[in-house]
C-alpha atoms as a PDB file:
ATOM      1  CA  UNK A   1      -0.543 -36.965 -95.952  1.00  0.00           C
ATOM      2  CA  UNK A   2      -0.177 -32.930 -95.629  1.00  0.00           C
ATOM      3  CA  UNK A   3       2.369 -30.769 -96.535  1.00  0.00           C
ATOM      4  CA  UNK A   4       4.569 -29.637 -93.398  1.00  0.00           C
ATOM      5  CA  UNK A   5       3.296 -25.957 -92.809  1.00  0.00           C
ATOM      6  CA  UNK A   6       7.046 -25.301 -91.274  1.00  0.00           C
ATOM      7  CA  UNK A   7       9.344 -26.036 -93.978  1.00  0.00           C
ATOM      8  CA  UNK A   8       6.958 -26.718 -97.001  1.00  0.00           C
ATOM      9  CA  UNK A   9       9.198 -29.824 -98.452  1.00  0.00           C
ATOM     10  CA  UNK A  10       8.620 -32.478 -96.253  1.00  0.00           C
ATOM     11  CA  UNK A  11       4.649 -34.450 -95.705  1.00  0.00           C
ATOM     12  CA  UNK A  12       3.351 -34.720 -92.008  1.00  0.00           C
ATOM     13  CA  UNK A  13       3.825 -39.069 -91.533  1.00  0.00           C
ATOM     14  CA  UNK A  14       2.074 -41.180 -88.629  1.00  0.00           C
ATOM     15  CA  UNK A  15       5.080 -41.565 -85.859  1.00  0.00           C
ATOM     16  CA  UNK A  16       4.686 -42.755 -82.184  1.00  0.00           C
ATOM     17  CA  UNK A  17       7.861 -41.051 -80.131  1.00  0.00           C
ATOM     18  CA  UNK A  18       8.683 -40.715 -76.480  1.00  0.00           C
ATOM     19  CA  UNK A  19       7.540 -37.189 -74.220  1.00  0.00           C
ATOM     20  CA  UNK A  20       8.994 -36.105 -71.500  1.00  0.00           C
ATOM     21  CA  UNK A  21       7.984 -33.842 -68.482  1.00  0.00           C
ATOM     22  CA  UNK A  22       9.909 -32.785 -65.392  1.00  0.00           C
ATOM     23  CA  UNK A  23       8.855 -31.178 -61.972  1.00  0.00           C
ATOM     24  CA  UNK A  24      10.418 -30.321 -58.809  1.00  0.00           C
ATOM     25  CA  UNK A  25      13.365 -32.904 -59.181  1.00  0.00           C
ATOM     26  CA  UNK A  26      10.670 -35.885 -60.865  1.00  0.00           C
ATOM     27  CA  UNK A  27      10.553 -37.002 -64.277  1.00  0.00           C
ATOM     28  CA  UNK A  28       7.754 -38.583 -66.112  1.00  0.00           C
ATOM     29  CA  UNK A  29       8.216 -40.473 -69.419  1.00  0.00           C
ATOM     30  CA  UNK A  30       5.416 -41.562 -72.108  1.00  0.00           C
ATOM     31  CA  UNK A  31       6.200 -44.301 -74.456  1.00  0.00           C
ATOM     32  CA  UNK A  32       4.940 -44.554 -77.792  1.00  0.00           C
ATOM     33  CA  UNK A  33       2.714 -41.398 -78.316  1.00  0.00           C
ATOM     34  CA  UNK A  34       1.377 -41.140 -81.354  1.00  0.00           C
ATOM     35  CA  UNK A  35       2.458 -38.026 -83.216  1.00  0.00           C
ATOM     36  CA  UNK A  36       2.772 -36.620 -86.861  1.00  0.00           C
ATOM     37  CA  UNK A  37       6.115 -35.713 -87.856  1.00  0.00           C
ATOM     38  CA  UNK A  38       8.097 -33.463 -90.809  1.00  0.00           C
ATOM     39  CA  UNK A  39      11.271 -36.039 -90.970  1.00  0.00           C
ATOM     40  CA  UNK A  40      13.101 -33.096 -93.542  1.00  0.00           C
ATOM     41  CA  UNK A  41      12.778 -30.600 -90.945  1.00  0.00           C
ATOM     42  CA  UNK A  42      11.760 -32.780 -87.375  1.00  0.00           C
ATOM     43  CA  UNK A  43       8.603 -30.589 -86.501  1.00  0.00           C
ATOM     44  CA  UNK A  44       6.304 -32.707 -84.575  1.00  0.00           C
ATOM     45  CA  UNK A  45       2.482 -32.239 -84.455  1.00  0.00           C
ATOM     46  CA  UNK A  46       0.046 -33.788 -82.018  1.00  0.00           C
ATOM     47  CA  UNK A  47      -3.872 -33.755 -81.752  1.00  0.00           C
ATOM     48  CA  UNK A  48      -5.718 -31.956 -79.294  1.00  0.00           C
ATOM     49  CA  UNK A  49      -6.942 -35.405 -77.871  1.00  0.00           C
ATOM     50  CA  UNK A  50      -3.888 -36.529 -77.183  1.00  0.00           C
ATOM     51  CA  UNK A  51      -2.306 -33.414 -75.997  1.00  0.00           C
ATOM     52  CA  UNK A  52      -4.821 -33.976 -73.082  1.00  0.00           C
ATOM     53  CA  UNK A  53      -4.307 -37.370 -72.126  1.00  0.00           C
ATOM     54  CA  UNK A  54      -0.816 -36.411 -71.894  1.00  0.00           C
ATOM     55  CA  UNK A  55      -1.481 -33.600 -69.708  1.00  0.00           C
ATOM     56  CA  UNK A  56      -3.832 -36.003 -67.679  1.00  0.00           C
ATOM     57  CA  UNK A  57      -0.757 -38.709 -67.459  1.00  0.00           C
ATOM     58  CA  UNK A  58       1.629 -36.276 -66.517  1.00  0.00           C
ATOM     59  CA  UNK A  59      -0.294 -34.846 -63.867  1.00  0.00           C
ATOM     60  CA  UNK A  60      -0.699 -38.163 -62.447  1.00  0.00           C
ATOM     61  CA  UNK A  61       2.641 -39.395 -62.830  1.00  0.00           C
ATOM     62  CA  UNK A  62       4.516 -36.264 -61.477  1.00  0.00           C
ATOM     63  CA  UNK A  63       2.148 -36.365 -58.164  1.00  0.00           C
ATOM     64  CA  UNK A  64       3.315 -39.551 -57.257  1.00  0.00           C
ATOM     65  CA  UNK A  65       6.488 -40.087 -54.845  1.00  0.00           C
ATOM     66  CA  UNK A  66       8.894 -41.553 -57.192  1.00  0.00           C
ATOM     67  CA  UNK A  67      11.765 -39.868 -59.147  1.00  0.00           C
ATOM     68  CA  UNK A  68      11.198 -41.210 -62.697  1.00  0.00           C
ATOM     69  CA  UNK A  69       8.266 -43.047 -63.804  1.00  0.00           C
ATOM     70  CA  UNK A  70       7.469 -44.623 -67.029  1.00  0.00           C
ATOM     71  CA  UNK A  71       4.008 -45.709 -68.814  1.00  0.00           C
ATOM     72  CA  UNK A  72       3.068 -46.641 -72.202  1.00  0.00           C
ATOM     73  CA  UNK A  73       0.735 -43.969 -73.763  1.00  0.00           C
ATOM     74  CA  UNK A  74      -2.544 -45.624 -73.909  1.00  0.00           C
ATOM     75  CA  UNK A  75      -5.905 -43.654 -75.104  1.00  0.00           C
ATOM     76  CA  UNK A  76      -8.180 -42.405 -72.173  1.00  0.00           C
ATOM     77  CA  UNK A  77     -10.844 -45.067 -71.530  1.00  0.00           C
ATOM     78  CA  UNK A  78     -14.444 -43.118 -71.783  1.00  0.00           C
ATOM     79  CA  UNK A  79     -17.348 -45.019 -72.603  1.00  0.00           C
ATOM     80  CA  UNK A  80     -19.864 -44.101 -75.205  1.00  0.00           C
ATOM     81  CA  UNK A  81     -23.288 -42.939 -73.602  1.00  0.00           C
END
């Protein structure tokens, strides 16, 4: 574990938490992202990897018609060439 770079007391620890996003009146929520997290000072750190499958879940789940949609965060599905 690292050494949180914001407050220098607490250790970065494996977490999976909820994210939000919200646009023009809808609401998308992600379950169970997986995250790193300071608990002494509650910074939260994600990877680049999934900072883009977010992006790519949001996008999708604000475009549809509905006001709040929910999905469980699940790793994009590429396949090896």
């Amino acid at each position: 574990m690292t050494i949180c770079e914001e407050c220098g007391n607490g250790q970065r620890r494996p977490a999976l938490r909820a994210t939000v996003a919200e646009k023009d009146g809808h609401t998308a929520l992600v379950l169970g992202v997986p995250v790193e997290v300071c608990y002494p000072c509650g910074q939260v750190w994600l990877t680049m990897d999934i900072a883009k499958r977010l992006d790519e879940l949001f996008t999708a789940m604000l475009a549809i018609d509905v006001e709040v949609a929910t999905r469980h965060f699940e790793p994009s599905r590429t396949s090896a060439a």
